[in-house]
Protein backbone atom coordinates (compact mmCIF):
# COMPACT_ATOMS: atom_id res chain seq x y z
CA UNK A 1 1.42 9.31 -18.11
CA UNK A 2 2.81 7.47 -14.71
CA UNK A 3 1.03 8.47 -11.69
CA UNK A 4 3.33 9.54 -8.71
CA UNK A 5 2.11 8.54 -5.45
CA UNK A 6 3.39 8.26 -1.96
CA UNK A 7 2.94 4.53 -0.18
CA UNK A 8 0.35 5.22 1.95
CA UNK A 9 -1.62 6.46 -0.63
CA UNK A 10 -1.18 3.43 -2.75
CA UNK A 11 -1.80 1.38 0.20
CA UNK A 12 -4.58 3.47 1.75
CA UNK A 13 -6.96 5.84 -0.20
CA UNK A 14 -8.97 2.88 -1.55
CA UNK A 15 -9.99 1.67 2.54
CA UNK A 16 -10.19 5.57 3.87
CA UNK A 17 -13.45 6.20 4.75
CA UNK A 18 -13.06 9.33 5.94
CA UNK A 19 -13.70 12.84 3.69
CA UNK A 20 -11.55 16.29 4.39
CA UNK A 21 -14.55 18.89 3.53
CA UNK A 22 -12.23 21.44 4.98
CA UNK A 23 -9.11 20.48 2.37
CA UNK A 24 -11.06 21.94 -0.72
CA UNK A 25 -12.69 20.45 -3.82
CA UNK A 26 -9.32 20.59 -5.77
CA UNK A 27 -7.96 18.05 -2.69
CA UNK A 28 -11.00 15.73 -3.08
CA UNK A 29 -11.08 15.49 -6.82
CA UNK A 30 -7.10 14.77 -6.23
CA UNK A 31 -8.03 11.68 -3.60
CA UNK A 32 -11.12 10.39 -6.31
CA UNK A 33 -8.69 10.32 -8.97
CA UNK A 34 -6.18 7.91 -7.24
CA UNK A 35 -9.40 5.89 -5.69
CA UNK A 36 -10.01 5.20 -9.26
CA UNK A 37 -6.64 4.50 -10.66
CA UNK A 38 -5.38 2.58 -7.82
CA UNK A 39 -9.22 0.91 -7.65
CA UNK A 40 -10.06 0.14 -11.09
CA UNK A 41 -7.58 0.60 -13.76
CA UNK A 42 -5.26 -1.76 -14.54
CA UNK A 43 -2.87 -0.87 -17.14
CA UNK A 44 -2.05 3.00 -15.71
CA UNK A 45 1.94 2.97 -14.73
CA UNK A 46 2.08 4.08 -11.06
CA UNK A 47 5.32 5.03 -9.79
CA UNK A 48 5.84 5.13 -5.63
CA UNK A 49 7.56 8.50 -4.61
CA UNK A 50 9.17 9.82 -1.42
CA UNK A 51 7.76 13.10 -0.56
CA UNK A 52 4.77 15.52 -1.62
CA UNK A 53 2.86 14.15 -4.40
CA UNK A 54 -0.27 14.69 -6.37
CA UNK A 55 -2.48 14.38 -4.07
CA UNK A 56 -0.24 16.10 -0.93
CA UNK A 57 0.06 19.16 -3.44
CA UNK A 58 -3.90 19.95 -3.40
CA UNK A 59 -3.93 19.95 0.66
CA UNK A 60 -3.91 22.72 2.77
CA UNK A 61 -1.18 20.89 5.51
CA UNK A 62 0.94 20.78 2.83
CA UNK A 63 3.61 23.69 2.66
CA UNK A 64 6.79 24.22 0.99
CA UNK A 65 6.48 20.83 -0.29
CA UNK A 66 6.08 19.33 3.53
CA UNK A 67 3.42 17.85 5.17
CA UNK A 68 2.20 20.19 8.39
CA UNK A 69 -0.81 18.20 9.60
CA UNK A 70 -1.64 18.29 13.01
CA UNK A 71 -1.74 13.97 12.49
CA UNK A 72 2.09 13.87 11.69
CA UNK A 73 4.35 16.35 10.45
CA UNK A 74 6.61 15.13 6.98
CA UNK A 75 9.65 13.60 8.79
CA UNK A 76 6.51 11.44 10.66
CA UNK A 77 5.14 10.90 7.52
CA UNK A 78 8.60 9.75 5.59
CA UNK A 79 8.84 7.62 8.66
CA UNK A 80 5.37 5.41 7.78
CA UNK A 81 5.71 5.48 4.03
CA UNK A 82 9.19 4.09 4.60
CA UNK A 83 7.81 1.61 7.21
CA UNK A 84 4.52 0.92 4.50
CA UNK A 85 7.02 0.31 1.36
CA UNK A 86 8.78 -2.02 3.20
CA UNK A 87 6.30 -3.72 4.41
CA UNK A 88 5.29 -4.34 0.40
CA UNK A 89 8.44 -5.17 -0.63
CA UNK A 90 8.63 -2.32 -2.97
CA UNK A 91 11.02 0.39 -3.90
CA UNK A 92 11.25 3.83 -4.17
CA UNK A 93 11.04 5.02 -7.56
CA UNK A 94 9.52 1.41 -8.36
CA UNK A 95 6.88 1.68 -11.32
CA UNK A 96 4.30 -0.63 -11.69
CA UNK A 97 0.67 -0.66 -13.33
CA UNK A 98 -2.15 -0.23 -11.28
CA UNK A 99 -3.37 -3.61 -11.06
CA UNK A 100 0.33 -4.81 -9.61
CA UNK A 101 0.06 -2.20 -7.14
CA UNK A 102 -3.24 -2.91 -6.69
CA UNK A 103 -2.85 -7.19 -6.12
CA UNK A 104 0.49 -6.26 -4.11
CA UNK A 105 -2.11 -4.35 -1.46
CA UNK A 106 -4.49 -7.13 -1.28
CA UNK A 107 -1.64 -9.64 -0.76
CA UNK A 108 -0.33 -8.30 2.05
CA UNK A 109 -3.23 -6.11 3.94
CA UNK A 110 -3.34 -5.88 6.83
CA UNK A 111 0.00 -4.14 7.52
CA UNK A 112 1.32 -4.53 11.06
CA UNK A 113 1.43 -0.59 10.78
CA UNK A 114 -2.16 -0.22 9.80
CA UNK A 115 -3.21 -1.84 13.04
CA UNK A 116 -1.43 -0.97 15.37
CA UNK A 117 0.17 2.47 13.84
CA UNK A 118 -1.82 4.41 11.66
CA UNK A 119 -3.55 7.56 13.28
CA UNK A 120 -6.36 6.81 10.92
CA UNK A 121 -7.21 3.36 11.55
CA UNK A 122 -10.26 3.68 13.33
CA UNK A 123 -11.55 4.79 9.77
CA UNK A 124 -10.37 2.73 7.77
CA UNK A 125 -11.20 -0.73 5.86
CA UNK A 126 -8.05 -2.55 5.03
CA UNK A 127 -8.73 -4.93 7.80
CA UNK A 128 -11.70 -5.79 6.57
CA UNK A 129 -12.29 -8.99 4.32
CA UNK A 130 -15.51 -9.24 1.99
CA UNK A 131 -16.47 -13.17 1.77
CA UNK A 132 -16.12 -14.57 -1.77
């Protein structure tokens, strides 16, 4: 089965640190799935998607297939996955298993949007380097 994600959940749930008590357990189990797919397997086909996707669908901001949260409304949220997939050199509709996906992020982290851009980056770890 190919997982359909949205770029800035390829690129970020792994380095959220941050939990949404109030989005449900259905929303939670939705973002631990994709931490472990986009963390750990390899060979799982993941396929980057404009719009709602499997995790968006399990939110509470997200209505009529839109993204209502009070961070950034979907037309402000089209705006930084288009701004994130670009910044990987990817594709929309662009499959690729997790592990690509996965050494694509570590490649190129830190994003010029995820420090200076992203309303969540206070939170967040993909600036952060662990020493070999």
């Amino acid at each position: 089965m190919v997982e359909k994600l949205r770029p800035h959940h390829i690129l970020c749930e792994r380095f959220l640190r941050l939990a949404f008590p109030q989005r449900g357990e259905e929303f939670a189990e939705a973002r631990r799935k994709v931490v472990e797919i986009i963390g750990s397997h390899d060979e799982t086909p993941v396929q980057v998607v404009e719009g709602v996707d499997q995790i968006c669908r399990f939110c509470q901001n997200c209505r009529a297939d839109r993204c209502e949260s009070s961070h950034g409304t979907e037309e402000a949220v089209r705006k930084w996955d288009a701004i994130i997939i670009e910044s990987l050199s990817a594709a929309y509709g662009e499959i690729r298993t997790a592990r690509q996906w996965r050494l694509l992020v570590e490649e190129k982290r830190p994003l010029a949007f995820c420090t200076l851009r992203c309303p969540y980056r206070s939170k967040c770890s993909v600036t952060v380097f662990e020493l070999p």
